[in-house]
Structure formats: C-alpha cells, structure tokens
Protein backbone atom coordinates (compact mmCIF):
# COMPACT_ATOMS: atom_id res chain seq x y z
CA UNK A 1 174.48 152.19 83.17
CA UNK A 2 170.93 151.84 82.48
CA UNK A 3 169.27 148.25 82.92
CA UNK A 4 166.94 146.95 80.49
CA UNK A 5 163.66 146.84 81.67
CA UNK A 6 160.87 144.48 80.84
CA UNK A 7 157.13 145.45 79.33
CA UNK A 8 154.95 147.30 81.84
CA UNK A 9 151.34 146.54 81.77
CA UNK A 10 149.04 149.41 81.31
CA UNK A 11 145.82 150.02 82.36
CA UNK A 12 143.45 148.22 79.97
CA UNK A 13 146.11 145.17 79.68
CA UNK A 14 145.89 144.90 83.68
CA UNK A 15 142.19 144.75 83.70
CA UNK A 16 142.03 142.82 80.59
CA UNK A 17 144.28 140.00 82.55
CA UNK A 18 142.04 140.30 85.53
CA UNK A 19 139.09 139.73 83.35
CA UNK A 20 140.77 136.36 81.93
CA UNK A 21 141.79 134.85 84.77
CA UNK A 22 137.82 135.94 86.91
CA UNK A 23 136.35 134.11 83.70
CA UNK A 24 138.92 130.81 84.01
CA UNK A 25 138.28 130.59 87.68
CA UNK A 26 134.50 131.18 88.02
CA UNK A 27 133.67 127.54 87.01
CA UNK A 28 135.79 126.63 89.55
CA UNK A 29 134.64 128.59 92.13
CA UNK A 30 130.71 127.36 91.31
CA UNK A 31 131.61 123.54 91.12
CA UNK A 32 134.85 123.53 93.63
CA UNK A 33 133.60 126.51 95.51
CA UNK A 34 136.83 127.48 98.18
CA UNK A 35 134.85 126.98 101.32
CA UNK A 36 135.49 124.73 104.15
CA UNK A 37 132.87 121.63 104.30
CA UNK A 38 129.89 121.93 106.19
CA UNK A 39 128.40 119.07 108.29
CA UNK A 40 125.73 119.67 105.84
CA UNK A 41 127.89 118.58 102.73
CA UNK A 42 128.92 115.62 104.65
CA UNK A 43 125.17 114.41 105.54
CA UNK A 44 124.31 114.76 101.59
CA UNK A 45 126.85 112.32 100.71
CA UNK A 46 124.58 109.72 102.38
CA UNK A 47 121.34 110.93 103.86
CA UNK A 48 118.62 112.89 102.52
CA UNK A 49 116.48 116.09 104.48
CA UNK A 50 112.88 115.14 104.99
CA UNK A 51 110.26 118.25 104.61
CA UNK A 52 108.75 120.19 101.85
CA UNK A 53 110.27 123.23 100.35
CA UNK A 54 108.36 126.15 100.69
CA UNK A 55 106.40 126.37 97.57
CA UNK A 56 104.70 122.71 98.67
CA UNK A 57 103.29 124.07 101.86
CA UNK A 58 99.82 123.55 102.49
CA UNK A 59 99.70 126.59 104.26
CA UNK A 60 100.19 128.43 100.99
CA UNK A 61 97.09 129.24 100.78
CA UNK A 62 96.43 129.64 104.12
CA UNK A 63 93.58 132.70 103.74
CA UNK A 64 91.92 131.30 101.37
CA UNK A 65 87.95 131.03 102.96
CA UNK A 66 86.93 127.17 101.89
CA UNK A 67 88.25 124.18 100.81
CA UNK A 68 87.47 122.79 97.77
CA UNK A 69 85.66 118.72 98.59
CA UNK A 70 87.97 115.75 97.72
CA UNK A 71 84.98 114.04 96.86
CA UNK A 72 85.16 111.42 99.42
CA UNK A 73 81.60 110.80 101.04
CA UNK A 74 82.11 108.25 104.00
CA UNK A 75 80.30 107.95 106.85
CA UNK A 76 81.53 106.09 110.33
CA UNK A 77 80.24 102.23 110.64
CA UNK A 78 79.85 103.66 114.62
CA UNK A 79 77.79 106.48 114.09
CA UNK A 80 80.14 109.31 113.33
CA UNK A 81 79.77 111.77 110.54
CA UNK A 82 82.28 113.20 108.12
CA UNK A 83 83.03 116.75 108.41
CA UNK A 84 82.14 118.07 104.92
CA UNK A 85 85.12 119.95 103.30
CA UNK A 86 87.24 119.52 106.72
CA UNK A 87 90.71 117.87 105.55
CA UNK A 88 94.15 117.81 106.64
CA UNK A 89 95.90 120.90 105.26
CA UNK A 90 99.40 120.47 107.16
CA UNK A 91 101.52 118.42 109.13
CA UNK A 92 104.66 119.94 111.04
CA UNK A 93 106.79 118.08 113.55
CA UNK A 94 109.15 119.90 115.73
CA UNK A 95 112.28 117.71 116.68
CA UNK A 96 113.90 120.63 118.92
CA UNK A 97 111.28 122.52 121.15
CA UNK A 98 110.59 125.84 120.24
CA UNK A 99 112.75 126.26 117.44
CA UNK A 100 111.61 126.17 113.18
CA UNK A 101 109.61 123.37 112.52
CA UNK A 102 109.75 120.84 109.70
CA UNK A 103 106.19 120.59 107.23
CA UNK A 104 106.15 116.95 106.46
CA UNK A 105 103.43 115.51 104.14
CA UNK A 106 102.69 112.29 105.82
CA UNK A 107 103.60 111.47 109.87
CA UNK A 108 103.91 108.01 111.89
CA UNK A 109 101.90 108.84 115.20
CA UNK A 110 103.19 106.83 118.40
CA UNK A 111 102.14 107.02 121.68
CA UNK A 112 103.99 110.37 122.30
CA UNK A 113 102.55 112.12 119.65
CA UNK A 114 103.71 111.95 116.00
CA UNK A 115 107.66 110.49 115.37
CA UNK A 116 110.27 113.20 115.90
CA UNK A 117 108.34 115.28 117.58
CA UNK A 118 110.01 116.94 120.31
CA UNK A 119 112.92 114.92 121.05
CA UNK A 120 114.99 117.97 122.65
CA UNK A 121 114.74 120.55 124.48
CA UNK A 122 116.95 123.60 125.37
CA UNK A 123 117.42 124.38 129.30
CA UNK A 124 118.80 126.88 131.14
CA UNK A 125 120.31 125.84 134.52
CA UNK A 126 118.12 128.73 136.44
CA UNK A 127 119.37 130.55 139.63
CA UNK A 128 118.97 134.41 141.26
CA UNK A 129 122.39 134.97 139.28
CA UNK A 130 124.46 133.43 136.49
CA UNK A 131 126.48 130.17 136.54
CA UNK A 132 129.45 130.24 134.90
CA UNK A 133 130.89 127.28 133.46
CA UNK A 134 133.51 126.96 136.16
CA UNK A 135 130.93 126.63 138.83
CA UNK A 136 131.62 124.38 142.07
CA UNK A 137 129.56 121.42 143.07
CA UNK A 138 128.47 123.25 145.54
CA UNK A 139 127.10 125.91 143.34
CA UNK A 140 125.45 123.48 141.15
CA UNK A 141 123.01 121.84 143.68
CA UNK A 142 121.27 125.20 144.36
CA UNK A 143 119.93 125.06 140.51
CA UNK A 144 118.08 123.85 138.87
CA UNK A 145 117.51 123.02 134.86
CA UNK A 146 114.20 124.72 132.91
CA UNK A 147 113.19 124.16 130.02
CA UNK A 148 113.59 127.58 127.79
CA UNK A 149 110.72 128.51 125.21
CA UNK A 150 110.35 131.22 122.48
CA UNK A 151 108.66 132.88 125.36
CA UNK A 152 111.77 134.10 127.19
CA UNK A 153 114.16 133.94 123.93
CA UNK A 154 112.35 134.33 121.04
CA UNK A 155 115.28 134.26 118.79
CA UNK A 156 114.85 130.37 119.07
CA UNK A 157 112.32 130.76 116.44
CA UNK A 158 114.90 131.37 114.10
CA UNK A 159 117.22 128.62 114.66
CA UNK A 160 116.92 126.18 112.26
CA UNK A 161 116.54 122.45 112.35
CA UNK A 162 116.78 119.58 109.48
CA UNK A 163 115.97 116.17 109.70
CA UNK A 164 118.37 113.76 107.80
CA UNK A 165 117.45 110.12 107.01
CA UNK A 166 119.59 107.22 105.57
CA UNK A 167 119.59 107.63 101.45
CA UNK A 168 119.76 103.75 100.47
CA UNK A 169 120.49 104.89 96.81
CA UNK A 170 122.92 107.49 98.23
CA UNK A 171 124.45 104.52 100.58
CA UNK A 172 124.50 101.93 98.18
CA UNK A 173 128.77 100.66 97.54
CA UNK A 174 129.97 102.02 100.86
CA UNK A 175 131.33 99.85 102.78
CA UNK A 176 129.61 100.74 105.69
CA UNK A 177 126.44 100.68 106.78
CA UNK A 178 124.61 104.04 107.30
CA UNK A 179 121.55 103.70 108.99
CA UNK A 180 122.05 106.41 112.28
CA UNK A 181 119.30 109.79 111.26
CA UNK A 182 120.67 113.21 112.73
CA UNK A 183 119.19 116.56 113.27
CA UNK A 184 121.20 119.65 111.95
CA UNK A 185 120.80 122.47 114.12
CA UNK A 186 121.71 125.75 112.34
CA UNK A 187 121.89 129.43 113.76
CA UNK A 188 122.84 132.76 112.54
CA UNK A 189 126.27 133.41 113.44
CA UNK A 190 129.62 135.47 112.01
CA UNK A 191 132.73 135.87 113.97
CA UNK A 192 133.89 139.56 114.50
CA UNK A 193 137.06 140.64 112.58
CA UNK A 194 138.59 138.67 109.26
CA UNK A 195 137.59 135.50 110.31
CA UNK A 196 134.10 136.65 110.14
CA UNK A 197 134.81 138.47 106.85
CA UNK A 198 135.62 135.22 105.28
CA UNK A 199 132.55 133.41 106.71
CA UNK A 200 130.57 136.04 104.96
CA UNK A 201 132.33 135.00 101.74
CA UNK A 202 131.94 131.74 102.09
CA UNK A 203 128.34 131.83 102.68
CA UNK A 204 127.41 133.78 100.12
CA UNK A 205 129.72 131.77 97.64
CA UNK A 206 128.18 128.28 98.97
CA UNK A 207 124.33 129.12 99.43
CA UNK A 208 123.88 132.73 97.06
CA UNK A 209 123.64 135.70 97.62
CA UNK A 210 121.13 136.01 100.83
CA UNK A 211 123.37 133.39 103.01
CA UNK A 212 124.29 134.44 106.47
CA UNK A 213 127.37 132.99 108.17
CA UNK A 214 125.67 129.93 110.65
CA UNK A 215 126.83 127.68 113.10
CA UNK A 216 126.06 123.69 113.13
CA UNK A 217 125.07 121.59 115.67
CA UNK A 218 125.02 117.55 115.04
CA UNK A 219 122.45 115.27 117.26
CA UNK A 220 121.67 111.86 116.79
CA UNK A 221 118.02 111.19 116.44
CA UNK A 222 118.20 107.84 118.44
CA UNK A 223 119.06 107.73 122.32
CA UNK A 224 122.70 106.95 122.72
CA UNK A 225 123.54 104.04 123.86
CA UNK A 226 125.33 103.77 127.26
CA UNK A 227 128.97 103.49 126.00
CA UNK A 228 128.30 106.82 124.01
CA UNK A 229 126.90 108.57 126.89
CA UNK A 230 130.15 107.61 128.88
CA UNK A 231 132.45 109.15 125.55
CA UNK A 232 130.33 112.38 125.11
CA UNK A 233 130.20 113.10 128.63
CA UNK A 234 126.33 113.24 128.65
CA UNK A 235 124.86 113.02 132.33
CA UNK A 236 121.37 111.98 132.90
CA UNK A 237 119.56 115.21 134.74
CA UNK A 238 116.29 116.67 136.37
CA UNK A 239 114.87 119.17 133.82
CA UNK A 240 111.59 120.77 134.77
CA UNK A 241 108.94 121.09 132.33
CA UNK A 242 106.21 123.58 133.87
CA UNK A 243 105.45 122.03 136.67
CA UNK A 244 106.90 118.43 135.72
CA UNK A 245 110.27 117.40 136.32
CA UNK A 246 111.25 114.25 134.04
CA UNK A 247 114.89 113.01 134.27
CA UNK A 248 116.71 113.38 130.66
CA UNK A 249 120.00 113.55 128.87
CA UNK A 250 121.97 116.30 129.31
CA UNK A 251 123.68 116.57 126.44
CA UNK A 252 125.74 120.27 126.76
CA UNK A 253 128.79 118.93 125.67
CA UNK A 254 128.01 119.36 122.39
CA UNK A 255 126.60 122.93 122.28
CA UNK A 256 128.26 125.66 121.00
CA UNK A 257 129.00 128.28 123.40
CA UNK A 258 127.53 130.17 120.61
CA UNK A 259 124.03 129.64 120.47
CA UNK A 260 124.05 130.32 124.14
CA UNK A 261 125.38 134.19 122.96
CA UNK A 262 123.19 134.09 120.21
CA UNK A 263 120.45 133.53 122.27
CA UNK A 264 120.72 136.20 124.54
CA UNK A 265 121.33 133.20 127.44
CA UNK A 266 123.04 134.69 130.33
CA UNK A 267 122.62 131.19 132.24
CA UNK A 268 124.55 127.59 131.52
CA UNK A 269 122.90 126.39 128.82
CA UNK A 270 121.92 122.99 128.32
CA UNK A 271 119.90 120.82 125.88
CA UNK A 272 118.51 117.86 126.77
CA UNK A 273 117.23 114.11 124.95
CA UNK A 274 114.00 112.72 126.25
CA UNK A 275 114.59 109.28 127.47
CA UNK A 276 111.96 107.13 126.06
CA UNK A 277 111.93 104.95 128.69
CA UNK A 278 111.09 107.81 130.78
CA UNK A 279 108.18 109.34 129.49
CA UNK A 280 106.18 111.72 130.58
CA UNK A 281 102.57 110.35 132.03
CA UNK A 282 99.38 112.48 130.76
CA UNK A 283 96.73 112.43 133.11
CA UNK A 284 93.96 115.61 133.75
CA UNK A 285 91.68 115.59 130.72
CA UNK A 286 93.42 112.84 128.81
CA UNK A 287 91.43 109.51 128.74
CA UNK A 288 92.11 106.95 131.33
CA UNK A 289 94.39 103.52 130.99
CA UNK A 290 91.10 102.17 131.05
CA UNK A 291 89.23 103.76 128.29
CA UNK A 292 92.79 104.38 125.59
CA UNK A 293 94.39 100.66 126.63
CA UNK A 294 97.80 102.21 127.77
CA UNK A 295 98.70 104.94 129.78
CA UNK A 296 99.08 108.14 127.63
CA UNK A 297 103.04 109.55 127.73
CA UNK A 298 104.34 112.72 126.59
CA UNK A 299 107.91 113.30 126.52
CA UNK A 300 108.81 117.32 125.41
CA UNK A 301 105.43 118.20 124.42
CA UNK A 302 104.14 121.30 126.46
CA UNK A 303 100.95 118.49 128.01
CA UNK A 304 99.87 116.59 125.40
CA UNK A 305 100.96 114.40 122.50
CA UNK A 306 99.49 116.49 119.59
CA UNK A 307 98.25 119.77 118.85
CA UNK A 308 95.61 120.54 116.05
CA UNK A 309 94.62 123.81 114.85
CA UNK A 310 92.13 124.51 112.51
CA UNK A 311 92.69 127.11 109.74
CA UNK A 312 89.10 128.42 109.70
CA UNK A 313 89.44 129.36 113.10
CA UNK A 314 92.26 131.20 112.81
CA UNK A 315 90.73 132.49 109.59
CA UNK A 316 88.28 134.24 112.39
CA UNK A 317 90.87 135.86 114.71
CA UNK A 318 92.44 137.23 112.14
CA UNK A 319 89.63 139.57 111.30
CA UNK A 320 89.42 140.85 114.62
CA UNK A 321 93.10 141.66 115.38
CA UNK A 322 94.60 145.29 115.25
CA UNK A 323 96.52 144.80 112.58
CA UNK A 324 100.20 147.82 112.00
CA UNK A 325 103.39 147.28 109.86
CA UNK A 326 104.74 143.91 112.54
CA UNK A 327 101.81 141.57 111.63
CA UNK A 328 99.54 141.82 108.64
CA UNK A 329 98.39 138.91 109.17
CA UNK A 330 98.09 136.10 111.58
CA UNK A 331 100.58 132.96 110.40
CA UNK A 332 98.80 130.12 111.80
CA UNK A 333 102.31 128.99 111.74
CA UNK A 334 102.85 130.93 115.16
CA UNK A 335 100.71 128.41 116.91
CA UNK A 336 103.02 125.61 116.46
CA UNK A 337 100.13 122.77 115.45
CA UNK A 338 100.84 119.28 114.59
CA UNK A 339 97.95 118.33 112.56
CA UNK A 340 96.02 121.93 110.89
CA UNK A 341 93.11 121.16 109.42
CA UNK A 342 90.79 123.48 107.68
CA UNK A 343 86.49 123.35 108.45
CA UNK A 344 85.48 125.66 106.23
CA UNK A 345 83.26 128.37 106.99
CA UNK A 346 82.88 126.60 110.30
CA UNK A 347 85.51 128.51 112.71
CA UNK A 348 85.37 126.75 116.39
CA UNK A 349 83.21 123.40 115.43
CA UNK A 350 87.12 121.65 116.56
CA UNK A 351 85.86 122.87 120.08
CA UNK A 352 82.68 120.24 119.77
CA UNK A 353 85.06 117.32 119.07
CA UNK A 354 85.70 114.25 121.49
CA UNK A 355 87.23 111.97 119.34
CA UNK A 356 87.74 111.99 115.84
CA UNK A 357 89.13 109.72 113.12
CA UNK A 358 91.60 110.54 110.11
CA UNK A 359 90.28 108.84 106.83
CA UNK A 360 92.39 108.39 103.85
CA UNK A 361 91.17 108.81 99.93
CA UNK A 362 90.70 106.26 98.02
CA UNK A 363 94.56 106.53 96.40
CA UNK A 364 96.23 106.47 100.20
CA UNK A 365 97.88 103.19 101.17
CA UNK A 366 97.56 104.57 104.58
CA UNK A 367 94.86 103.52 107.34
CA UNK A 368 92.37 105.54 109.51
CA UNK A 369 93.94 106.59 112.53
CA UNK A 370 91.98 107.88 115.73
CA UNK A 371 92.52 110.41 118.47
CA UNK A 372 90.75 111.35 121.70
CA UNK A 373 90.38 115.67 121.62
CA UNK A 374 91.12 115.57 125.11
CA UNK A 375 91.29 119.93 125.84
CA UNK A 376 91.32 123.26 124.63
CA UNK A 377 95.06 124.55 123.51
CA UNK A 378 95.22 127.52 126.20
CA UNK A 379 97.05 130.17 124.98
CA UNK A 380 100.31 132.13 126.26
CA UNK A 381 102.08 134.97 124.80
CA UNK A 382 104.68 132.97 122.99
CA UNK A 383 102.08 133.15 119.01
CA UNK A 384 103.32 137.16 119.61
CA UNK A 385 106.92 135.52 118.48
CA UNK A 386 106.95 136.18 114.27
CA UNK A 387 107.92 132.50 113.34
CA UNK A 388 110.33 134.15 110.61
CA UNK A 389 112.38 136.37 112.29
CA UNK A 390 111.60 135.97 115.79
CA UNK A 391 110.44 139.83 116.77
CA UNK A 392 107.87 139.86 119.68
CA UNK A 393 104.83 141.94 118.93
CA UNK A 394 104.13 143.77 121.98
CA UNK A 395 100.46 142.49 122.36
CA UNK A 396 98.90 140.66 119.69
CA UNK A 397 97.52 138.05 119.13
CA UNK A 398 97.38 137.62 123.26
CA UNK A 399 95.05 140.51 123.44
CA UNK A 400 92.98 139.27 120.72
CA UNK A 401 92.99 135.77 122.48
CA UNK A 402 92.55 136.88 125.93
CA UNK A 403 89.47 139.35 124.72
CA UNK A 404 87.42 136.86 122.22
CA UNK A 405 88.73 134.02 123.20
CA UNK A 406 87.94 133.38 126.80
CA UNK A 407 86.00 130.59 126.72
CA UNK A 408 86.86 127.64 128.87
CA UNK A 409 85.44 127.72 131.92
CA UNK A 410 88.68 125.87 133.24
CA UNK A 411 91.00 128.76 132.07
CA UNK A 412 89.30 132.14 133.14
CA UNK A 413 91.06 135.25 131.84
CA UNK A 414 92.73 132.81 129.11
CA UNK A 415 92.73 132.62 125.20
CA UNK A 416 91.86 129.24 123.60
CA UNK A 417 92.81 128.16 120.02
CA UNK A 418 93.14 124.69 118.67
CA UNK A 419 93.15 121.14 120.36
CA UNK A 420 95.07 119.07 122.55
CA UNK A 421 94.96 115.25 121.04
CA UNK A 422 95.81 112.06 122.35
CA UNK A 423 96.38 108.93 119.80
CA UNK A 424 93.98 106.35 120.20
CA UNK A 425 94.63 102.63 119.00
CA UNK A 426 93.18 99.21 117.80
CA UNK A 427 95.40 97.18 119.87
CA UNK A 428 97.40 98.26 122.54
CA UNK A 429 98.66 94.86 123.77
CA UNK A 430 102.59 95.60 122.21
CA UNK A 431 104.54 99.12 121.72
CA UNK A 432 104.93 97.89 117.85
CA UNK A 433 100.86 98.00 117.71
CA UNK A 434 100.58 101.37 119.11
CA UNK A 435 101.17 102.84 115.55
CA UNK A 436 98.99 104.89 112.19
CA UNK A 437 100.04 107.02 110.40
CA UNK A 438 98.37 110.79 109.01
CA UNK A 439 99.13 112.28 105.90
CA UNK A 440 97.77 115.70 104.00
CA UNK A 441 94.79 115.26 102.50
CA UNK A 442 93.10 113.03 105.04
CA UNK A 443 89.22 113.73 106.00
CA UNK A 444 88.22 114.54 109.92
CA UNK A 445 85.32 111.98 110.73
CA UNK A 446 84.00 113.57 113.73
CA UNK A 447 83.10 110.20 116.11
CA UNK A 448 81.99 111.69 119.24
CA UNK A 449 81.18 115.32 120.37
CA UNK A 450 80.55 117.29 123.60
CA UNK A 451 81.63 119.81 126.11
CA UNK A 452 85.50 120.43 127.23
CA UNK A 453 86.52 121.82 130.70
CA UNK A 454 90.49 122.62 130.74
CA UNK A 455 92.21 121.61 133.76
CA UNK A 456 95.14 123.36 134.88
CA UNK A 457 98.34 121.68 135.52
C-alpha cells in the first residue's frame, strides 16, 4: 500500500519561505536584537556617558599651523600678558591610568588635578617569578604591588573606559534614587569555540558591523564606603608608584581574570582606588605650602596634578621624526595631556611659563582659573605606544625626543615635551574653595615667566 504523501517544497518555494520569514524577523532583530544585556544597556536606562564623539574633537585639526584669534584682547590687572592666538584646544581626563582617555569640553580642577582624573590604577603584584592566585601568606609578603603602564603592556592603550553620570531626566519616576557615577571598563575579548562564535554574533548584531566581542568591568567612581569594602572583599594595600608607595584599595575582586590574559600579565593582577584621604604629597619643583596655601597632592598622576602640552610644539617634532608605514604622523594624543593648548607659530614658548591663568570669553559662565608650571614633562618611551591600537614603534618618537629634545639641565640624556602644572587658588582656607573650572576655548594669560630645572624623583 502506498501512503499519501503531502506537498514537497521545491527549491524556489524553500528560499522564497526563507526570504519571508528573514524579512518578518529583521525588525525584530534591529529593535529586540537576541543578545544578552550589557552593563552598558543597563547604565543607559539611567545615566548618561560624558565625552565628545569623535567628530567634536579639538584635536581634529590637530596639524593645522595657527589658530584663528577669538577676538578676546585682555590683559592681566598684575602685569601678565595674553598669549596672542594661544587657546585651549583640548581637555582629556583619564579615570584609569594608562588606558583610552575621555575628551571632555569643560573640566572641574581640584587639588589633585582635574575631577576624574586618575582614580585607578592597574598593578601587578611583582616578584622574580609568577604568583598564582593560590599563593600562601607566606608567598605574598615577598611582593610587592607596581603600578603597570602602557610601557610594559601597551595593549592597555586599547582598553576602553566610559564615564557614566546620573541622567535626572532619565531618573525622573523611579522610585529610587540614582545618584552613584561608574566607570565602564571595556576590552577586546571572544571566548574560543561556540561560545565565542555567538559573542561574535552578538556584537556585530548589537553595535554593526565592526564590533568585536568585549568584556565589562563596573567601578564606582566614589570611594566605597567601609561596609562595601567589607562585602567586595577590597583590602587596603601598599602600591608603589615609581619611587612612591601610597596605601590604596585593592580592589581585584572585581577583575576579570580576563584582562589579566588579555594583557599579556603573567603576574596577579590588581587594580587599585586612590584613597583621597591619602593623597599623594608633591614636593621637588612644585610650589611650597607657603607660596600655593595648601600642600599640593597627587593621587595616580605619574608627579604632578596636570599635564599640558602644546600643539605647536608638537607641530615641531613632528617635522623632524623619521617617519615609515607605523606612524605618519605624531598624535599628540600619545602624550597623554590634560590641558593641550595650541601657541601658534610659537613651538616651546610653554617652556618660559611660571604661572599662567585660563581666561574665559565673554559667553563662558566660567571663571579664570590659575596654575603654577612647576617642570618640564620628561619623556619615557611609553608616546612610542599608537594610542589606537596599542603597537610599540620600535624607536620613535624617543629618539626624536632624546636627540632634539634634551634640554633640561635636570634631565641629561632626556626628551622634554609639555608641562607639569599645579592648580593654584583664591582661597585655600576649605577643600570646597579649592575649586575652577577650564573649558575649550579658554585664553593662556601668561602671569609670570622664567627658567625651569627638572628634579628627579
């Protein structure tokens, strides 16, 4: 007996079925896209990223060779002069040492530099040989934690970090408050075998086409408080920056064994939350208690609050550099500035500086704000490190620097480019009056000038 059988699809009805049921789902897939949710999504629902996108860098035009005036013409009540055509180009804080840095268009500066600036910073628990994580006690006391730049693992330049703030608008109707800021801490990272298949998916269905698989780490922008130090499992620790040791918060709970893979770690990795009430003192060529009002701090800065680099400058070393097919050009972004500011056709005149003063236009609601130029920036190899992909170019800019920029008696055999700053202010009397604020745009009154001698630390 033969059984009935039922209609068989044929070629062009099979594909013609496939095509109507890709075109149904496809709306689906971009509103209600079949990924799992990323911290990311969650943070959107009630904070907002600070930074500007790309296109509103002021480093866009970074080779350009003059700035056009902004038509302000004041002079100092105390003598000083305005800088014609010298402005504020960019700001960029860096809340995670050594890893992508956020452009902001306006800053708060504090005491320690300007606000977010270096909160963390990774470590590496350094020995003759690798800890593992199951080390004994006794093991542990022979280490001890370092700080870890872009100068040992330069793939830190391409982890990235956000900065989320409370969204009022976004908050508004929940019925709790939201007021806590986080960093987001993304890296580059894809699972081997299906799992890592799907990531791939997912990433490109989430964030288009060019999105890599990543990892997320969450951190608080505010200290934790005691009880949440007990919870996490955080231990305060000796971490040694250069030739400082400050005690901080160990906070390697939370890190993704990961990013210490990633990194190319082969010690425990740590990373570690400046204490604020255990700051960093600044003393060689910063001013005195006497002459700032309060005793300049630091906390993960490399010795000083600020940085500022000025564009013409760099403008200069460009043209001398041997240039090949790993850098065309030299991305003042390398040199991991603060404030950049841009002289003109006057490369160097930030090296005459002693104190300077950032005036607003006549549309800011902002105030002046000072700073003492306390040093040169001396140079390391760590501006070889391409800030997009994190390849190490096997000698420039260091040779550059080392051959036409030796010129600090203090640092012989050394490359100098940019400033070290240290915020000056009105009153000093309370922590709440040791605040200004800098924003793009803003005019360098030059107050005082003179000589600089760099003093090692």
């Amino acid at each position: 007996m033969v059984l009935p059988s039922g209609p068989v699809l044929d070629a062009s009805s099979a594909f013609l079925l496939l095509v109507t049921v890709l075109v149904f789902l496809l709306p689906l897939f971009t509103y209600f896209p079949p990924v799992p949710p990323s911290q990311r999504d969650a943070l959107l629902e009630t904070h907002s990223p600070i930074g500007l996108k790309p296109g509103d860098s002021g480093l866009q035009s970074k080779q350009r060779g003059h700035v056009e005036a902004n038509g302000s013409s004041a002079k100092s009540m105390s003598g000083g002069k305005l800088k014609a055509h010298c402005e504020i180009r960019s700001l960029c804080i860096y809340p995670v040492k050594s890893c992508k840095g956020i452009e902001v268009r306006q800053s708060k500066v504090l005491p320690t530099g300007l606000e977010f600036d270096r909160l963390y910073t990774f470590a590496q628990l350094k020995s003759p040989f690798p800890l593992g994580v199951q080390a004994t006690d006794e093991e542990k006391e022979a280490h001890k934690w370092e700080f870890i730049t872009q100068r040992q693992f330069p793939l830190l330049a391409t982890v990235q970090v956000d900065l989320y703030l409370p969204d009022a608008i976004k908050a508004n109707g929940r019925s709790t408050k939201v007021s806590d800021a986080f960093l987001l801490v993304r890296f580059p990272w894809q699972e081997p075998g299906l799992r890592g298949a799907l990531s791939w998916v997912a990433a490109k269905i989430a964030r288009g086409r060019h999105a890599q698989p990543e990892k997320e780490l969450l951190l608080p922008v505010a200290f934790p408080r005691p009880d949440e130090i007990e919870a996490r499992g955080y231990a305060y620790e000796q971490v040694t920056i250069w030739r400082e040791s400050v005690t901080a918060l160990n906070m390697e709970a939370d890190l993704p064994q990961e990013l210490r893979l990633y990194l190319g770690v082969s010690n425990r990795l740590g990373i570690f939350r400046i204490d604020p009430d255990r700051l960093r003192p600044v003393y060689r060529c910063a001013p005195t208690v006497d002459e700032a009002g309060y005793q300049p701090v630091t906390g993960f800065q490399d010795a000083y609050p600020l940085h500022l680099l000025n564009l013409s400058s760099v403008r200069d070393l460009d043209g001398k550099i041997d240039k090949d097919e790993a850098i065309r050009d030299l991305d003042p972004r390398r040199f991991r500035a603060n404030i950049i500011v841009d002289s003109g056709d006057t490369p160097y005149d930030e090296e005459t500086w002693k104190k300077i003063r950032f005036t607003p236009g006549p549309s800011s609601k902002r105030g002046a704000s000072t700073f003492h130029v306390s040093c040169r920036t001396v140079r390391c190899k760590m501006p070889n490190v391409d800030p997009d992909n994190g390849h190490r170019h096997a000698v420039e800019p260091d040779r550059s620097l080392r051959k036409y920029r030796e010129v600090d008696e203090g640092a012989r055999h050394k490359g100098c480019l940019g400033m070290q700053l240290t915020p000056l202010f009105d009153e000093t009397a309370s922590p709440e009056d040791m605040e200004s604020w800098v924003e793009v745009g803003m005019c360098v009154e030059v107050l005082e000038q003179g000589s600089h001698f760099y003093i090692p630390q």
